[in-house]
C-alpha atoms as a PDB file:
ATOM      1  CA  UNK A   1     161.843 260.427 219.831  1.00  0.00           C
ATOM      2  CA  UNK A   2     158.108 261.131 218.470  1.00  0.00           C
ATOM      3  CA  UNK A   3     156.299 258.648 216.807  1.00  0.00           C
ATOM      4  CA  UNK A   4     155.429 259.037 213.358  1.00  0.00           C
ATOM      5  CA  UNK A   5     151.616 258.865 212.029  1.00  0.00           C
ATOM      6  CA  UNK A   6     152.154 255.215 210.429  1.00  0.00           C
ATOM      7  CA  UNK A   7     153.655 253.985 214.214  1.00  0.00           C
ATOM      8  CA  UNK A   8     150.827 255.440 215.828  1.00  0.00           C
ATOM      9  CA  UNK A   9     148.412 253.679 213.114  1.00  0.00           C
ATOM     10  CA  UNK A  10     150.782 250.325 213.293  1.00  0.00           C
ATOM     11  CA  UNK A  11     150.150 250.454 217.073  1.00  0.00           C
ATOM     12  CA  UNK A  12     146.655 251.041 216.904  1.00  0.00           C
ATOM     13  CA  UNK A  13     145.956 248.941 214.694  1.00  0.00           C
ATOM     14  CA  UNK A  14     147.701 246.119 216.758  1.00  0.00           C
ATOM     15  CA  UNK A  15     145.937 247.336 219.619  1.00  0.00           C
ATOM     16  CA  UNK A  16     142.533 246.672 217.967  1.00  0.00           C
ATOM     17  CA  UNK A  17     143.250 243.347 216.739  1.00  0.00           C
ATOM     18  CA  UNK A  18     144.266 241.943 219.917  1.00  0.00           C
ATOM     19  CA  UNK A  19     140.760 243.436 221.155  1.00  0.00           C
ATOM     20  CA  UNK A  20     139.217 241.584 218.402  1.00  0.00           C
ATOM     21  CA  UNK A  21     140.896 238.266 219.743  1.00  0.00           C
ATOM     22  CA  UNK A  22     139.986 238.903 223.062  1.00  0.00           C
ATOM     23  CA  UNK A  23     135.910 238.736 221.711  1.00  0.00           C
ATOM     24  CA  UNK A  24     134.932 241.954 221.103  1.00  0.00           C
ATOM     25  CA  UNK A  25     132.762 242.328 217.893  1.00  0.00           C
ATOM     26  CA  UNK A  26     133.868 244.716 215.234  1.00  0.00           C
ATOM     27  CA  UNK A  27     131.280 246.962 215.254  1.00  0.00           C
ATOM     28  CA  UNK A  28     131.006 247.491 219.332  1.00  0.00           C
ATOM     29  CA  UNK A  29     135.225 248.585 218.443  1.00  0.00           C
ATOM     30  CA  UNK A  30     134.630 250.618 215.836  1.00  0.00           C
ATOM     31  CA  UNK A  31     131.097 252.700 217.244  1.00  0.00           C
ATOM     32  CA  UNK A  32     134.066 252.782 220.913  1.00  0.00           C
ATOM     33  CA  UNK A  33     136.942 253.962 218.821  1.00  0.00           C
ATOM     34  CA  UNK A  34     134.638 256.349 216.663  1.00  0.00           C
ATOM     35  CA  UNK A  35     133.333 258.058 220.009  1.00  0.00           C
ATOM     36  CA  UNK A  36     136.677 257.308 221.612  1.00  0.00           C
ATOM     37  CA  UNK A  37     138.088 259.902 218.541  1.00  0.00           C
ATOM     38  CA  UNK A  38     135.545 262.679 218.527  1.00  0.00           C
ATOM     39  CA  UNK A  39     135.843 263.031 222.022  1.00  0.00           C
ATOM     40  CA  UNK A  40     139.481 263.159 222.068  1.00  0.00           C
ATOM     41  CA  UNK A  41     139.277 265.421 218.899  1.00  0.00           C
ATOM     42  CA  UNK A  42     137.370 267.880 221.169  1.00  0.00           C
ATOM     43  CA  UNK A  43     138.663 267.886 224.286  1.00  0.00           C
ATOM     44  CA  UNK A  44     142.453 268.670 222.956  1.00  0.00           C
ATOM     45  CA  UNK A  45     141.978 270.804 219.855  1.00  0.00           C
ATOM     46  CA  UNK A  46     142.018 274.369 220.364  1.00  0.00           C
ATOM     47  CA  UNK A  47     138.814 274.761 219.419  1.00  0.00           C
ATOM     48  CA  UNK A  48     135.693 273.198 218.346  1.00  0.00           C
ATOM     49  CA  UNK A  49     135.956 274.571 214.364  1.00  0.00           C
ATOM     50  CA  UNK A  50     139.698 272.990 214.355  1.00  0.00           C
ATOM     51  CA  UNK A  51     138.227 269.635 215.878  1.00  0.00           C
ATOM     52  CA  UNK A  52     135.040 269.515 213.523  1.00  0.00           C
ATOM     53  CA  UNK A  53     137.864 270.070 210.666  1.00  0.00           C
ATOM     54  CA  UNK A  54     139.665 267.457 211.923  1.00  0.00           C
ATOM     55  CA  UNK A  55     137.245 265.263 212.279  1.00  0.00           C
ATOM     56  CA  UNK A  56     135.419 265.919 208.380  1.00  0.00           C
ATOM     57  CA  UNK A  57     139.126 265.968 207.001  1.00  0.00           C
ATOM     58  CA  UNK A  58     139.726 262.292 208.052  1.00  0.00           C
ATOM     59  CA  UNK A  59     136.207 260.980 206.815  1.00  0.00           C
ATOM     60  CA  UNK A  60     136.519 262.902 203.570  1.00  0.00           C
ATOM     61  CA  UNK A  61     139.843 261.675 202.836  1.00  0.00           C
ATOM     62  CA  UNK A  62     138.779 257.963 203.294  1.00  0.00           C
ATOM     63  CA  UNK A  63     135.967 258.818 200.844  1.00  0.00           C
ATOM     64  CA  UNK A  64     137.810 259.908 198.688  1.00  0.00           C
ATOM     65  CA  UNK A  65     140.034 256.826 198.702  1.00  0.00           C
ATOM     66  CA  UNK A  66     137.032 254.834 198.513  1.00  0.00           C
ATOM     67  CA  UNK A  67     135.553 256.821 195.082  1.00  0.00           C
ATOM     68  CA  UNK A  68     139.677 256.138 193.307  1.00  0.00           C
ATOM     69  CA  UNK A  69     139.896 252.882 194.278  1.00  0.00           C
ATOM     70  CA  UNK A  70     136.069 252.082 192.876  1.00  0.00           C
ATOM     71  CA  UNK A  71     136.949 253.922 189.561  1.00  0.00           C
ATOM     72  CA  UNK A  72     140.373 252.130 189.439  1.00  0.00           C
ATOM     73  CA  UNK A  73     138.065 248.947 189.643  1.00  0.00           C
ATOM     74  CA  UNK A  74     136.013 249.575 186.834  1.00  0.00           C
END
């Protein structure tokens, strides 16, 4: 059975925080797992306009979460 997208992120996620327990800083994790993610983006999409699409989609829709939540603040 396939995981679904919140297992992977639940995994992840728990995968991360035991690095942070183990001493790594969270910015040297997140600059890895950022470089870790583009590089994985291009080496298996099937091609480098699908991976760049990818790749904008995710940081666009985090912006956008960003700009709703701020407004919802205000």
């Amino acid at each position: 059975m396939a995981l679904t997208y919140e297992e992977i992120f639940d995994q992840l996620l728990d995968f991360t925080e035991g690095m942070a327990k183990s001493g790594v800083t969270t910015f040297d994790l997140a600059n890895v797992m950022s470089r870790f993610v583009v590089e994985l983006s291009y080496d298996t999409a099937p091609n480098t306009q699908h991976a760049t699409t990818l790749l904008l989609t995710a940081i666009t829709d985090r912006m956008e979460r960003d700009i709703t939540r701020s407004a919802e603040d205000e």
